[in-house]
Protein backbone atom coordinates (compact mmCIF):
# COMPACT_ATOMS: atom_id res chain seq x y z
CA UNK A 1 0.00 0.00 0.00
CA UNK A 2 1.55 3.17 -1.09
CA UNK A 3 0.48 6.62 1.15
CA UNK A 4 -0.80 8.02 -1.76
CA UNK A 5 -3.27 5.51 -2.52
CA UNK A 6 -7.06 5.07 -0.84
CA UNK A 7 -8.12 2.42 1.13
CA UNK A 8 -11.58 1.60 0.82
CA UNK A 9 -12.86 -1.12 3.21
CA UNK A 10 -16.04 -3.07 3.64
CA UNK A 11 -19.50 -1.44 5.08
CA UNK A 12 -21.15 -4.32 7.79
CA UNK A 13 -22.52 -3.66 10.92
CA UNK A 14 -22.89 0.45 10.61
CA UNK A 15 -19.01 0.80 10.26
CA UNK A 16 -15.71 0.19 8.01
CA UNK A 17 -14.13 -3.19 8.29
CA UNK A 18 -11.63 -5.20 6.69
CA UNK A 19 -11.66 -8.23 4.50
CA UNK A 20 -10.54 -10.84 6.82
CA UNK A 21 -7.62 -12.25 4.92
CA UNK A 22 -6.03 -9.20 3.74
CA UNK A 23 -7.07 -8.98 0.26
CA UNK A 24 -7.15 -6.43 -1.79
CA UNK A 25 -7.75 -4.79 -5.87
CA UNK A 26 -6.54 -1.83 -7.64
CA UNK A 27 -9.22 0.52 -8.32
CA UNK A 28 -8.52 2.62 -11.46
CA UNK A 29 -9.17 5.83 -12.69
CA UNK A 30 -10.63 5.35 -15.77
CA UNK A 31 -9.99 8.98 -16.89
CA UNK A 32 -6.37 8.21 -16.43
CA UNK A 33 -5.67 4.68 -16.68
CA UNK A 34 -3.69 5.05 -13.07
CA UNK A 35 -4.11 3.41 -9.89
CA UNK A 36 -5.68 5.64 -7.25
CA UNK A 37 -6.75 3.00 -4.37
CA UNK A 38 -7.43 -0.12 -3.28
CA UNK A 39 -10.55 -2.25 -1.92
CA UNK A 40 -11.03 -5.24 0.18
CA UNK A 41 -11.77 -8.68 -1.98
CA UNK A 42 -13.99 -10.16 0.34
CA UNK A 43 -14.21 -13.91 1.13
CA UNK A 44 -16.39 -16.20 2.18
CA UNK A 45 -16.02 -14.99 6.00
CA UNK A 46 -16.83 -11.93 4.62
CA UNK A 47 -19.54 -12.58 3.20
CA UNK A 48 -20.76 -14.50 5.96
CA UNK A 49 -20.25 -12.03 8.41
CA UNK A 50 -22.03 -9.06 6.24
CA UNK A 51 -25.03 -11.40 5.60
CA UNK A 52 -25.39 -12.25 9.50
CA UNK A 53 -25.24 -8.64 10.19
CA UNK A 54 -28.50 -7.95 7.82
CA UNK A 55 -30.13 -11.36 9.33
CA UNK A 56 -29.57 -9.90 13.06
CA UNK A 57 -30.91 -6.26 12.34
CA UNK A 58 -34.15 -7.40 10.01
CA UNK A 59 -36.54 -8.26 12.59
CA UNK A 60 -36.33 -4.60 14.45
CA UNK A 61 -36.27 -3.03 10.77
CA UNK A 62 -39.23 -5.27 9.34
CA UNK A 63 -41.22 -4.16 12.61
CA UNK A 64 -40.50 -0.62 12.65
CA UNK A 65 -43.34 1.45 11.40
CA UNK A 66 -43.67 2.71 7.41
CA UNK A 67 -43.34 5.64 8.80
CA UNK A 68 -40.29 5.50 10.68
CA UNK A 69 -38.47 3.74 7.59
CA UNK A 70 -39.63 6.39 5.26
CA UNK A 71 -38.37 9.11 8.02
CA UNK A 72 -35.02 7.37 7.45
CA UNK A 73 -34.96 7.22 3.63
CA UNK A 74 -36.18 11.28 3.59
CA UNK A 75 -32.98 11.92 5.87
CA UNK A 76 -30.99 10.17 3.75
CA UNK A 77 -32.08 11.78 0.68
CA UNK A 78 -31.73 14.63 2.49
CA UNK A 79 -28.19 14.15 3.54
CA UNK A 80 -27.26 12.71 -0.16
CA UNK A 81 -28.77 16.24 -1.08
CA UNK A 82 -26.59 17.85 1.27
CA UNK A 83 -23.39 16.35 0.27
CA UNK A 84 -23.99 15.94 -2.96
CA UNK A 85 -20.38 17.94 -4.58
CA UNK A 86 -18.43 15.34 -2.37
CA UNK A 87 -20.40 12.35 -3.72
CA UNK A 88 -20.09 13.84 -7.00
CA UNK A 89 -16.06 13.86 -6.85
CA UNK A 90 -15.87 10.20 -5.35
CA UNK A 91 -18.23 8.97 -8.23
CA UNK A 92 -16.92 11.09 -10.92
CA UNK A 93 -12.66 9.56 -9.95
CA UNK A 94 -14.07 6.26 -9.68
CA UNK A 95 -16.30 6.11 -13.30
CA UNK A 96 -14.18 9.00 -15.34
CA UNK A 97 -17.93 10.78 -16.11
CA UNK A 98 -17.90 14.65 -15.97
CA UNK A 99 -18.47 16.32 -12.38
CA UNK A 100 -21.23 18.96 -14.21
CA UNK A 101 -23.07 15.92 -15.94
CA UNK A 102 -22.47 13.68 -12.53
CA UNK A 103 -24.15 16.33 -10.55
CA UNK A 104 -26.55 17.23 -13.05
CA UNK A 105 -27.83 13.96 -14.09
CA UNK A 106 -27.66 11.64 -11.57
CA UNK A 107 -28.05 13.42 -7.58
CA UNK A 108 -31.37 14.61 -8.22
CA UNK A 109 -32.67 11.54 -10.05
CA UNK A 110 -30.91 9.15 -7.28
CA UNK A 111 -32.46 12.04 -4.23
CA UNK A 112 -35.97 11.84 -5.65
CA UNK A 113 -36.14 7.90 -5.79
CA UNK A 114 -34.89 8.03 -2.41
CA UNK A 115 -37.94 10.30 -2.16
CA UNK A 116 -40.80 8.17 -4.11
CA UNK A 117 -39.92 4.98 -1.94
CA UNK A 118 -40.22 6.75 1.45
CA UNK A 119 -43.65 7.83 0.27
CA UNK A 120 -44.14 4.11 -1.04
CA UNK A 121 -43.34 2.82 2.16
CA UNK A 122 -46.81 4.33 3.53
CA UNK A 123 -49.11 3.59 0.69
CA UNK A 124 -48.76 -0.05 0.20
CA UNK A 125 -52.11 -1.44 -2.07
CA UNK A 126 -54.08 -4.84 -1.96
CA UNK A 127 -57.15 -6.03 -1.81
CA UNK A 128 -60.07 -5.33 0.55
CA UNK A 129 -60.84 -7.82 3.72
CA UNK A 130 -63.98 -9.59 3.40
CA UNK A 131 -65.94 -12.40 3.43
CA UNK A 132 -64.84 -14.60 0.77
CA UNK A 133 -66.26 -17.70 2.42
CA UNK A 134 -69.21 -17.90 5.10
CA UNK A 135 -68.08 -17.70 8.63
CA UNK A 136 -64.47 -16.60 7.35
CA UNK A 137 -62.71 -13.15 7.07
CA UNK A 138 -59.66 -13.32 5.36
CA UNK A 139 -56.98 -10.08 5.10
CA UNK A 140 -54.11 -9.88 2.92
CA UNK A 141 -50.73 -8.76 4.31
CA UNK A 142 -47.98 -7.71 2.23
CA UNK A 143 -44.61 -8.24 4.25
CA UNK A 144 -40.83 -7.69 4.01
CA UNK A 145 -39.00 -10.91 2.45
CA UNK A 146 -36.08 -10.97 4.50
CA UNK A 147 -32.49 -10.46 3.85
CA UNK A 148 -31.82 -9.11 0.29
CA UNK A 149 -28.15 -9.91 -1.58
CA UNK A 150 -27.92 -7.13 -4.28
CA UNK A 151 -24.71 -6.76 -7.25
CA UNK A 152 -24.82 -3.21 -8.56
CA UNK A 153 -22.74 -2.51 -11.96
CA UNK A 154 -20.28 -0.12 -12.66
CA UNK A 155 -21.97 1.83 -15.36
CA UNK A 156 -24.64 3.63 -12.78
CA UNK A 157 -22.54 2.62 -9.38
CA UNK A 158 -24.74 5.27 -7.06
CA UNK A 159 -27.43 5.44 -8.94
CA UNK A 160 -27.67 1.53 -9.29
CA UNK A 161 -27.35 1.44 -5.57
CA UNK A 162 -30.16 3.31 -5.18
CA UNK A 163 -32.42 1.39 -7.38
CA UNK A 164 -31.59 -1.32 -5.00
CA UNK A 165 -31.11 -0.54 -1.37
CA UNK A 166 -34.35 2.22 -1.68
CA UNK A 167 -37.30 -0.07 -2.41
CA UNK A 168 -35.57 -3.16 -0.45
CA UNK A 169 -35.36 -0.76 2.68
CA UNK A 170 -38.64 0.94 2.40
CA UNK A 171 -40.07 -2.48 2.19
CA UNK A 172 -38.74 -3.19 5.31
CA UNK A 173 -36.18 -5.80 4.19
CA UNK A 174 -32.14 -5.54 4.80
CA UNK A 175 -29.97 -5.34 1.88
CA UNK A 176 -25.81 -6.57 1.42
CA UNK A 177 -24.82 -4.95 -1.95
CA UNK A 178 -22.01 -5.68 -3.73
CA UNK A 179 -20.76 -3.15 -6.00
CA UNK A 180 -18.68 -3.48 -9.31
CA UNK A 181 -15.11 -4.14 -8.46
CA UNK A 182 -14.10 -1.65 -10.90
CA UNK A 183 -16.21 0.93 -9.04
CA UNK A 184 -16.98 0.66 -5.33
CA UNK A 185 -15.95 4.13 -3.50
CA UNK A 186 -19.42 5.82 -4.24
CA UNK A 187 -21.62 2.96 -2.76
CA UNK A 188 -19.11 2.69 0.03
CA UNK A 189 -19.75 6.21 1.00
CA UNK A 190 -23.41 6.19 0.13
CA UNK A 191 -23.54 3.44 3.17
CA UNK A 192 -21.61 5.44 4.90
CA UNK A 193 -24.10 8.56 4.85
CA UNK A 194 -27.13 5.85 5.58
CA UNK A 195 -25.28 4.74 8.21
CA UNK A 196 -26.36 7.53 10.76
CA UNK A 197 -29.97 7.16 10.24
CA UNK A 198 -30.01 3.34 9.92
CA UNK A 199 -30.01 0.74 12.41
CA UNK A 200 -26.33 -1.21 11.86
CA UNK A 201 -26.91 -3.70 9.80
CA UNK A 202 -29.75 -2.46 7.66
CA UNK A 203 -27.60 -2.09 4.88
CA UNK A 204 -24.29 -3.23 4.72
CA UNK A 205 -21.78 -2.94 1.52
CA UNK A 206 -18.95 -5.52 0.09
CA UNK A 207 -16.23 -5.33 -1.81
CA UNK A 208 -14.70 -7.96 -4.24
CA UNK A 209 -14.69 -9.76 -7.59
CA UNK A 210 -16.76 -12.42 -8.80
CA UNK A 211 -15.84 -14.74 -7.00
CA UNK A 212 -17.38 -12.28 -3.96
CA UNK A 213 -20.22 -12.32 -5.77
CA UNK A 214 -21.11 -15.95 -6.22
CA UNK A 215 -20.48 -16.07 -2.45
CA UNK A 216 -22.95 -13.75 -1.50
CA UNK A 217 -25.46 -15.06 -3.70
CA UNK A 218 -25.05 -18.53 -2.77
CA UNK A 219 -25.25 -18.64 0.85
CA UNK A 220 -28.33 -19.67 2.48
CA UNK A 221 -28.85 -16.53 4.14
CA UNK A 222 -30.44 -14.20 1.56
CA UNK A 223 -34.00 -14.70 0.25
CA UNK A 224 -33.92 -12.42 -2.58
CA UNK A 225 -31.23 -11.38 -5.09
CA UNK A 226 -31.17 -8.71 -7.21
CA UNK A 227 -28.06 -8.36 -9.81
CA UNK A 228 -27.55 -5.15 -12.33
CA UNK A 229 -25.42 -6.73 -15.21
CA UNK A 230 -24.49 -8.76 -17.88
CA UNK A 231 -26.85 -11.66 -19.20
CA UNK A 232 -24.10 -13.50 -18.47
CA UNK A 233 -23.90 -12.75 -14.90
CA UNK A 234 -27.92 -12.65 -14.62
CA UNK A 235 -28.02 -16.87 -16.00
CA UNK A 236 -25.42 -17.61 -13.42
CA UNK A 237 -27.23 -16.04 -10.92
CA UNK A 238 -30.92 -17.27 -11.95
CA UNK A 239 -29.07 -20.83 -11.81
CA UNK A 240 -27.25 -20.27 -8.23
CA UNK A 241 -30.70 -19.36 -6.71
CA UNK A 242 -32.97 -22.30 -8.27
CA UNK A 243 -30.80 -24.38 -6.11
CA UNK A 244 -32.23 -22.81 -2.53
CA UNK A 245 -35.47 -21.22 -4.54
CA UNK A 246 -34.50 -17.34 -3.70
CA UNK A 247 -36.59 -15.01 -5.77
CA UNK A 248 -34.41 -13.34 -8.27
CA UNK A 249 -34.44 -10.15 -9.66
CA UNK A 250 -32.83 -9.60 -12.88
CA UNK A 251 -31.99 -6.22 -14.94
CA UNK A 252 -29.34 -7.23 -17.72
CA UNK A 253 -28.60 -6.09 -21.07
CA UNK A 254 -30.63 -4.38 -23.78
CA UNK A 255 -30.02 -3.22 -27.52
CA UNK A 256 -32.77 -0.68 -27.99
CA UNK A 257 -33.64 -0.17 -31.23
CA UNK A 258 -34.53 3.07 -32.55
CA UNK A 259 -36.77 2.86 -35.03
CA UNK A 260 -36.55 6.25 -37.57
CA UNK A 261 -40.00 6.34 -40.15
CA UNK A 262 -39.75 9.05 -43.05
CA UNK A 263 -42.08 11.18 -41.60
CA UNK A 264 -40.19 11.73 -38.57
CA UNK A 265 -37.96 15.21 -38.00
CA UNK A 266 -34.38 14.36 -39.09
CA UNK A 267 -32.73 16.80 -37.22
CA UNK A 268 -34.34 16.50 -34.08
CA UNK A 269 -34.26 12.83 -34.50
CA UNK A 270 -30.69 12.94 -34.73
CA UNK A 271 -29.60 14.86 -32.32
CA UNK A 272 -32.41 13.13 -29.72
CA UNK A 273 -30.47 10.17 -30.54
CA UNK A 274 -26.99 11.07 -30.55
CA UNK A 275 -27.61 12.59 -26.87
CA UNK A 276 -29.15 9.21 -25.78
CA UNK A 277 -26.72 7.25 -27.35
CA UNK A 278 -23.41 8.76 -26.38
CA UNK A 279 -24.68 9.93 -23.16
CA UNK A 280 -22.21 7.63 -20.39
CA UNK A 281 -19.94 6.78 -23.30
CA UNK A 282 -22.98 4.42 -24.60
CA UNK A 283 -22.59 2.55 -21.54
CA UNK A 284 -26.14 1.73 -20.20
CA UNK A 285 -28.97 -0.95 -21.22
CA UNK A 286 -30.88 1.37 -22.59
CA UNK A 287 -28.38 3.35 -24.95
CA UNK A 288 -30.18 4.31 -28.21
CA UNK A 289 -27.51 2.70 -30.35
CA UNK A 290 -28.94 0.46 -32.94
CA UNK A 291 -31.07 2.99 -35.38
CA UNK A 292 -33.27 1.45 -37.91
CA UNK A 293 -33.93 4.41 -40.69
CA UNK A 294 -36.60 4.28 -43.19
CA UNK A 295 -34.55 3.61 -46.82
CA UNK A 296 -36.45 7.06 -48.30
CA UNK A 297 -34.76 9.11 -44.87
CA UNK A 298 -31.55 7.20 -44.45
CA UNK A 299 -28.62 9.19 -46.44
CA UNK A 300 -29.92 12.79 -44.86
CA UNK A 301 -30.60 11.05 -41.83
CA UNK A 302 -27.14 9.38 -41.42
CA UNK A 303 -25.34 12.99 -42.38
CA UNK A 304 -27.88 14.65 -39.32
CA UNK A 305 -26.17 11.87 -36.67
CA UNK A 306 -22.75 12.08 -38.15
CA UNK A 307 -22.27 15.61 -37.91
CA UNK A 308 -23.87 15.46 -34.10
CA UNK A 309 -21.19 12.65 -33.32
CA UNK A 310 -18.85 15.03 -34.71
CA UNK A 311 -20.12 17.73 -32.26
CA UNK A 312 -20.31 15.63 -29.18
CA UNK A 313 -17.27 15.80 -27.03
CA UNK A 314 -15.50 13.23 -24.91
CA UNK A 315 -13.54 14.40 -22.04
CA UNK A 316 -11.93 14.07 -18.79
CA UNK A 317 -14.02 15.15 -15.52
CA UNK A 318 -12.77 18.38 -15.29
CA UNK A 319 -13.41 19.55 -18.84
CA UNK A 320 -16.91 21.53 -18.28
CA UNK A 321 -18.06 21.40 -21.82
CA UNK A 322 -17.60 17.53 -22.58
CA UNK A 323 -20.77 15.57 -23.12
CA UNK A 324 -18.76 11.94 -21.92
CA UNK A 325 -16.35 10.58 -20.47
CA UNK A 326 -14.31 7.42 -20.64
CA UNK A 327 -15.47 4.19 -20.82
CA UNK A 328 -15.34 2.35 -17.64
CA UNK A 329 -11.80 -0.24 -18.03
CA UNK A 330 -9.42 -1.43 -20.00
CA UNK A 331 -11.52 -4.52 -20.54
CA UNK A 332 -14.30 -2.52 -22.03
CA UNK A 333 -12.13 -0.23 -23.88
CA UNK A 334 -10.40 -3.64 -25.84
CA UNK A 335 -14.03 -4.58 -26.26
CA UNK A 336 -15.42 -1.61 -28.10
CA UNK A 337 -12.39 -1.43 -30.29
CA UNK A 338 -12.57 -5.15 -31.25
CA UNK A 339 -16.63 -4.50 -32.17
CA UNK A 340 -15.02 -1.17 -34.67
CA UNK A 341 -12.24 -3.11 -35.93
CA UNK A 342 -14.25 -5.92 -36.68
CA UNK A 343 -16.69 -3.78 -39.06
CA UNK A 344 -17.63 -5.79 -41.84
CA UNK A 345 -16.76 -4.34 -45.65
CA UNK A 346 -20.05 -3.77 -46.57
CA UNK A 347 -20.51 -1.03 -43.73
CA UNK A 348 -18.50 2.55 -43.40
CA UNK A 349 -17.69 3.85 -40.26
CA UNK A 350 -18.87 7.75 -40.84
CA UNK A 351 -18.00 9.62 -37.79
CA UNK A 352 -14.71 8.13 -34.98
CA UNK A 353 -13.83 5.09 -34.77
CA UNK A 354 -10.78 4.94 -31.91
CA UNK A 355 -9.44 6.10 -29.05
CA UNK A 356 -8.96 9.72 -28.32
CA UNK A 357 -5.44 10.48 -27.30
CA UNK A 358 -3.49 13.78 -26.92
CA UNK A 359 -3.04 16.21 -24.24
CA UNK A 360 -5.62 15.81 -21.56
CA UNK A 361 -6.41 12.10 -22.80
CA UNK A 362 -2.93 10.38 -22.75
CA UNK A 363 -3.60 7.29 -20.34
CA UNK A 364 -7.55 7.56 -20.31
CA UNK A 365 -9.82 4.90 -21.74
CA UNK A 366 -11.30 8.00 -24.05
CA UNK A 367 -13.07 6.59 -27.68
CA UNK A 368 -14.39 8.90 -29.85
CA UNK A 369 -18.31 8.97 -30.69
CA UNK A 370 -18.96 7.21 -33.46
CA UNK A 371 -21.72 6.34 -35.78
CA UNK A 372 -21.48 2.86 -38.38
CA UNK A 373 -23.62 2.89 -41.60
CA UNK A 374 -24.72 0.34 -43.83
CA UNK A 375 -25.19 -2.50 -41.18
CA UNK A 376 -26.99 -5.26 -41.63
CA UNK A 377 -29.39 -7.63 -39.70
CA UNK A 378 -27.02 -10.29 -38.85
CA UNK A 379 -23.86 -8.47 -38.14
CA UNK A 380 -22.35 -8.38 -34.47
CA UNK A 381 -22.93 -4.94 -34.55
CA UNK A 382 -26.47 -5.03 -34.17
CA UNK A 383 -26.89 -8.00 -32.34
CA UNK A 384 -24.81 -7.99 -29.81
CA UNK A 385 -24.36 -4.99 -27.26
CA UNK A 386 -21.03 -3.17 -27.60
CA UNK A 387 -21.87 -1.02 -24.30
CA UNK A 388 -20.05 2.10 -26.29
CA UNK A 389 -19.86 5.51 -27.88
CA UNK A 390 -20.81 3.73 -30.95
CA UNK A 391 -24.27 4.07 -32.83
CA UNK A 392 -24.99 1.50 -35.62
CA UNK A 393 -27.16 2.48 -38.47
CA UNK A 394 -29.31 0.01 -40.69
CA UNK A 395 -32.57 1.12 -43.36
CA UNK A 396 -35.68 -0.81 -43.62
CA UNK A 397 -38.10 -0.64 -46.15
CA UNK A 398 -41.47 -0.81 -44.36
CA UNK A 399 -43.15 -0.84 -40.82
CA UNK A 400 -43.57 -5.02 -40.72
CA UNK A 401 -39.63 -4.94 -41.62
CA UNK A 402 -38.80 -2.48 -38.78
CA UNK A 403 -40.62 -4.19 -36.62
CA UNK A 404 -39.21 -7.52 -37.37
CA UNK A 405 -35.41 -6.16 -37.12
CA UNK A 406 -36.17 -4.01 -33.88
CA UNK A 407 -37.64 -7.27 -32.34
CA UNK A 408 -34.88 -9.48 -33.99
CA UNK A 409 -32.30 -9.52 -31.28
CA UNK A 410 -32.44 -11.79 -27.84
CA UNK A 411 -32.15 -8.32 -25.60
CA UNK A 412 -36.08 -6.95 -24.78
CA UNK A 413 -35.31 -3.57 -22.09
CA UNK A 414 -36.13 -0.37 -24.36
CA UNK A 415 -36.75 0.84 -27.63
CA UNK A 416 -37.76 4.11 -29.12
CA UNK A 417 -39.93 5.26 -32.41
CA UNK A 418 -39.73 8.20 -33.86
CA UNK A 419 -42.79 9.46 -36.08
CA UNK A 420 -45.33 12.15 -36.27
CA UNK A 421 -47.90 9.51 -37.28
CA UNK A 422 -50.41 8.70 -34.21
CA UNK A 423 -51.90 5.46 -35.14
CA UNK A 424 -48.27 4.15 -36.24
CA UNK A 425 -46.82 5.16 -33.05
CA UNK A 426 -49.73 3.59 -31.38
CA UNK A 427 -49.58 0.43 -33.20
CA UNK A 428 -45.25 -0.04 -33.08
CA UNK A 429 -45.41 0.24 -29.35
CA UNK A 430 -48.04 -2.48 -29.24
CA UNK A 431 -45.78 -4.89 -31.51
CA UNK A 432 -42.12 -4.01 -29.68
CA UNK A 433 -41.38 -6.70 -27.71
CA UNK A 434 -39.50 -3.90 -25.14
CA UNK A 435 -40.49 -3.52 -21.33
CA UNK A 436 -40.15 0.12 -22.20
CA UNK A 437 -41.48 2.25 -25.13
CA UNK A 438 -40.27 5.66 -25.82
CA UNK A 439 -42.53 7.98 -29.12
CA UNK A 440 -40.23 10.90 -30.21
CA UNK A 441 -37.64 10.66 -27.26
CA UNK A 442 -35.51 7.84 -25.64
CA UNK A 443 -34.18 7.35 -22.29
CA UNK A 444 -35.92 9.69 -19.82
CA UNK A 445 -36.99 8.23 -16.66
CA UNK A 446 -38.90 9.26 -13.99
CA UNK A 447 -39.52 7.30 -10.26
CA UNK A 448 -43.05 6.75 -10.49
CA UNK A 449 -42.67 4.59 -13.93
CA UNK A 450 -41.27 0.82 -14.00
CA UNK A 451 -37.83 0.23 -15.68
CA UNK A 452 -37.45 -3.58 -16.78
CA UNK A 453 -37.26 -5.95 -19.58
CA UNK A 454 -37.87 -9.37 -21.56
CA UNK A 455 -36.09 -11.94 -23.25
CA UNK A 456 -32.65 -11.63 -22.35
CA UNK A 457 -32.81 -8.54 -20.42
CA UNK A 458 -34.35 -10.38 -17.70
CA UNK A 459 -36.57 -9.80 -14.97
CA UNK A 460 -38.17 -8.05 -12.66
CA UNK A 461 -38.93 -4.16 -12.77
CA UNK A 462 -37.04 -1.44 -10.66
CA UNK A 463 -38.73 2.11 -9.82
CA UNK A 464 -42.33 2.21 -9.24
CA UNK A 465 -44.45 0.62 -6.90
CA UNK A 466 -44.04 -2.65 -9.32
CA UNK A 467 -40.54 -2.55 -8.14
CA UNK A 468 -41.27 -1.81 -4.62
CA UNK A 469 -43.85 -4.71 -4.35
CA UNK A 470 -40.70 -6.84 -5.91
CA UNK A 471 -39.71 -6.66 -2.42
CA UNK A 472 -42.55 -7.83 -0.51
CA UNK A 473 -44.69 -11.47 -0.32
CA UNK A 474 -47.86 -11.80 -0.03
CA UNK A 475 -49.69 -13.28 3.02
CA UNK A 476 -53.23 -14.82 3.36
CA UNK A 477 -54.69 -14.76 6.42
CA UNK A 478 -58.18 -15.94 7.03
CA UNK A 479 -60.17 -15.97 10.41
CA UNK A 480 -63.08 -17.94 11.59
CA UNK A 481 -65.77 -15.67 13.01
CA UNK A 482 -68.54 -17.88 13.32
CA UNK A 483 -69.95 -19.05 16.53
């Protein structure tokens, strides 16, 4: 351990601890490629010891009152509000994403689902008591499930965190979440700041790799897990849980099509989509990076979203006027290139195409926006999810074509259409097999509206009271009041 390094340690219990045998990882900064601290890589003791914590504090935190859980979450949101330029700096070192996008973008979505759960807490819905049988009452309770292991990803790593530990704790369940090992400081601290308005052991935080991971989500002690990832990780974890039957929740990876009719505004289009697209370096589920043009629109339309790649500007988290950042790790960074390198000859890379290097990039994992023409069905490109700056461009000829391409992939999360027609808008929304729908925009969300997809994607929904009642069961309970 060198002095100038951080050392990050586990979250159990309502205070920092260390991994029992000493282990530890690099953590990176992505923004320039160097070493800047290092975190536990928890073990099975760990692991135990975290999930033992959460068993011992759930029965005071499933019988405290809705309202006294959502008077914790409001002080928390309160307190994330509060120190929101510090959290801001920790996330913004540990991803490489700007500080004026990080603070823009992300506290005041992650402080109002704090928000919407604490009021969700208190409103819980189900059917009325009554007399379904003579003599009988029966009453319907909806209860915490227990002890909930959660894996957050390092695209989001706060914001993910929130998805999970809000509706788990409003619920009245107790949450260990492990976070990305690429990215953990931001979750660490978020526990931190929970920490003095939560019993200990409410929510607890650990460090590590996968190995960590398969840990916490095979021991016997959680009886719910919830994983943020790859569809990879989400069949390993759907298989680990069948063997002790834990519910599973599952948000994995998308490839949203965006589906471009002739009718539609090109350059509003384009630039709607090159903001959703590059926005995070294309790193989230829901990118809009796999456009589907109508053939009549497709040359203008293609020369609209090149010239906005062209415009949109990756840089380091200082630089106030850059619209991304780096991608997360070396890993990822081999992985986009190999998608670009790989393009096939029938398709033209119109806008980037490689890493950005230079002053003020030398060392980072920068790649520039880029857009790929003249793809086709079948090609890697637009069937498998690069999780990138890169938008991939394809033409149809008619609506049953688009639709068959936009559905033509295993991923199901998101998709967008863009048209000023109202019965075709009305009628592709119906036929996208997507668990969300955008018409003439892509990728705004707001708390009150599930997130969540099919197919491949998985699972489950987060935000919303669908993803709050995720983390409940349902009880019967029916009384004899005869004689």
């Amino acid at each position: 351990m060198t002095s100038d390094r951080t050392r990050l340690r586990n979250f159990v219990a309502g205070g920092y601890v260390d991994a029992e045998d000493g282990r530890t990882s690099e953590v990176i900064d992505p923004s320039t490629g160097e070493v800047y601290a290092e975190a536990p890589v928890s073990g099975d003791a760990d692991i135990d010891t975290a999930l033992k914590a959460a068993a011992d504090a759930f029965p005071g935190w499933r019988d405290a009152t809705p309202k006294d859980r959502s008077l914790a979450l409001l002080r928390i949101a309160d307190a994330i509000e509060a120190r929101a330029q510090e959290i801001v700096e920790v996330e913004s070192r540990n991803t490489g994403k700007p500080l004026h996008l990080t603070a823009d973008e992300e506290i005041p979505p992650m402080v109002d689902n704090i928000r919407f759960f604490a009021g969700a807490a208190r409103v819980l819905e189900g059917k009325s008591s009554g007399e379904y049988m003579e003599d009988h009452t029966s009453t319907i309770r909806r209860e915490p499930i227990g002890v909930c292991a959660q894996v957050a990803p390092w695209n989001y790593p706060m914001m993910m965190a929130v998805w999970k530990f809000a509706p788990a704790l409003a619920a009245g369940n107790t949450v260990v979440l492990k976070p990305s090992d690429t990215t953990p400081a931001s979750t660490l601290l978020l526990a931190e700041i929970a920490a003095e308005f939560l019993p200990p052991g409410v929510f607890n935080v650990v460090c590590g790799d996968r190995d960590s991971g398969r840990a916490l989500v095979e021991h016997p002690i959680p009886q719910m897990v919830s994983i943020t990832g790859s569809v990879r990780a989400g069949m390993e974890v759907a298989a680990s849980a069948a063997k002790d039957l834990k519910r599973v929740h599952l948000e994995l990876g998308g490839k949203a099509p965006v589906v471009v009719f002739d009718d539609a505004d090109i350059e509003s289009a384009a630039a709607g989509i090159a903001g959703a697209g590059f926005f995070n370096a294309g790193q989230d589920c829901t990118a809009a990076t796999r456009v589907l043009v109508n053939e009549r629109l497709a040359g203008d339309f293609t020369a609209a979203l090149t010239e906005q790649a062209k415009n949109t500007k990756v840089g380091a988290p200082s630089m106030a006027d850059a619209d991304f950042g780096p991608v997360n790790n070396a890993n990822q960074l081999a992985r986009v290139e190999g998608f670009v390198d790989r393009t096939p000859g029938h398709a033209e890379v119109t806008a980037g195409g490689g890493r950005v290097t230079g002053a003020g990039y030398d060392g980072g994992y920068f790649f520039a926006p880029t857009v790929v023409s003249g793809l086709k069905q079948d090609d890697e490109m637009v069937q498998n999810e690069i999780f990138g700056p890169v938008i991939t461009v394809q033409t149809f000829s008619d609506e049953d074509q688009a639709v068959a391409w936009a559905n033509g992939v295993k991923y199901g999360l998101s998709a967008s259409v863009w048209t000023k027609d109202h019965g075709r808008a009305m009628r592709m929304t119906r036929r996208l097999d997507f668990g969300a729908v955008w018409v003439n925009t892509h990728i705004p969300f707001v708390s009150e509206m599930p997130h969540g997809g099919f197919k491949h994607s998985g699972y489950g929904k987060d935000l919303s009271m669908y993803g709050f009642e995720d983390y409940t069961r349902i009880k019967h309970v029916m009384h004899y009041i005869g004689d």
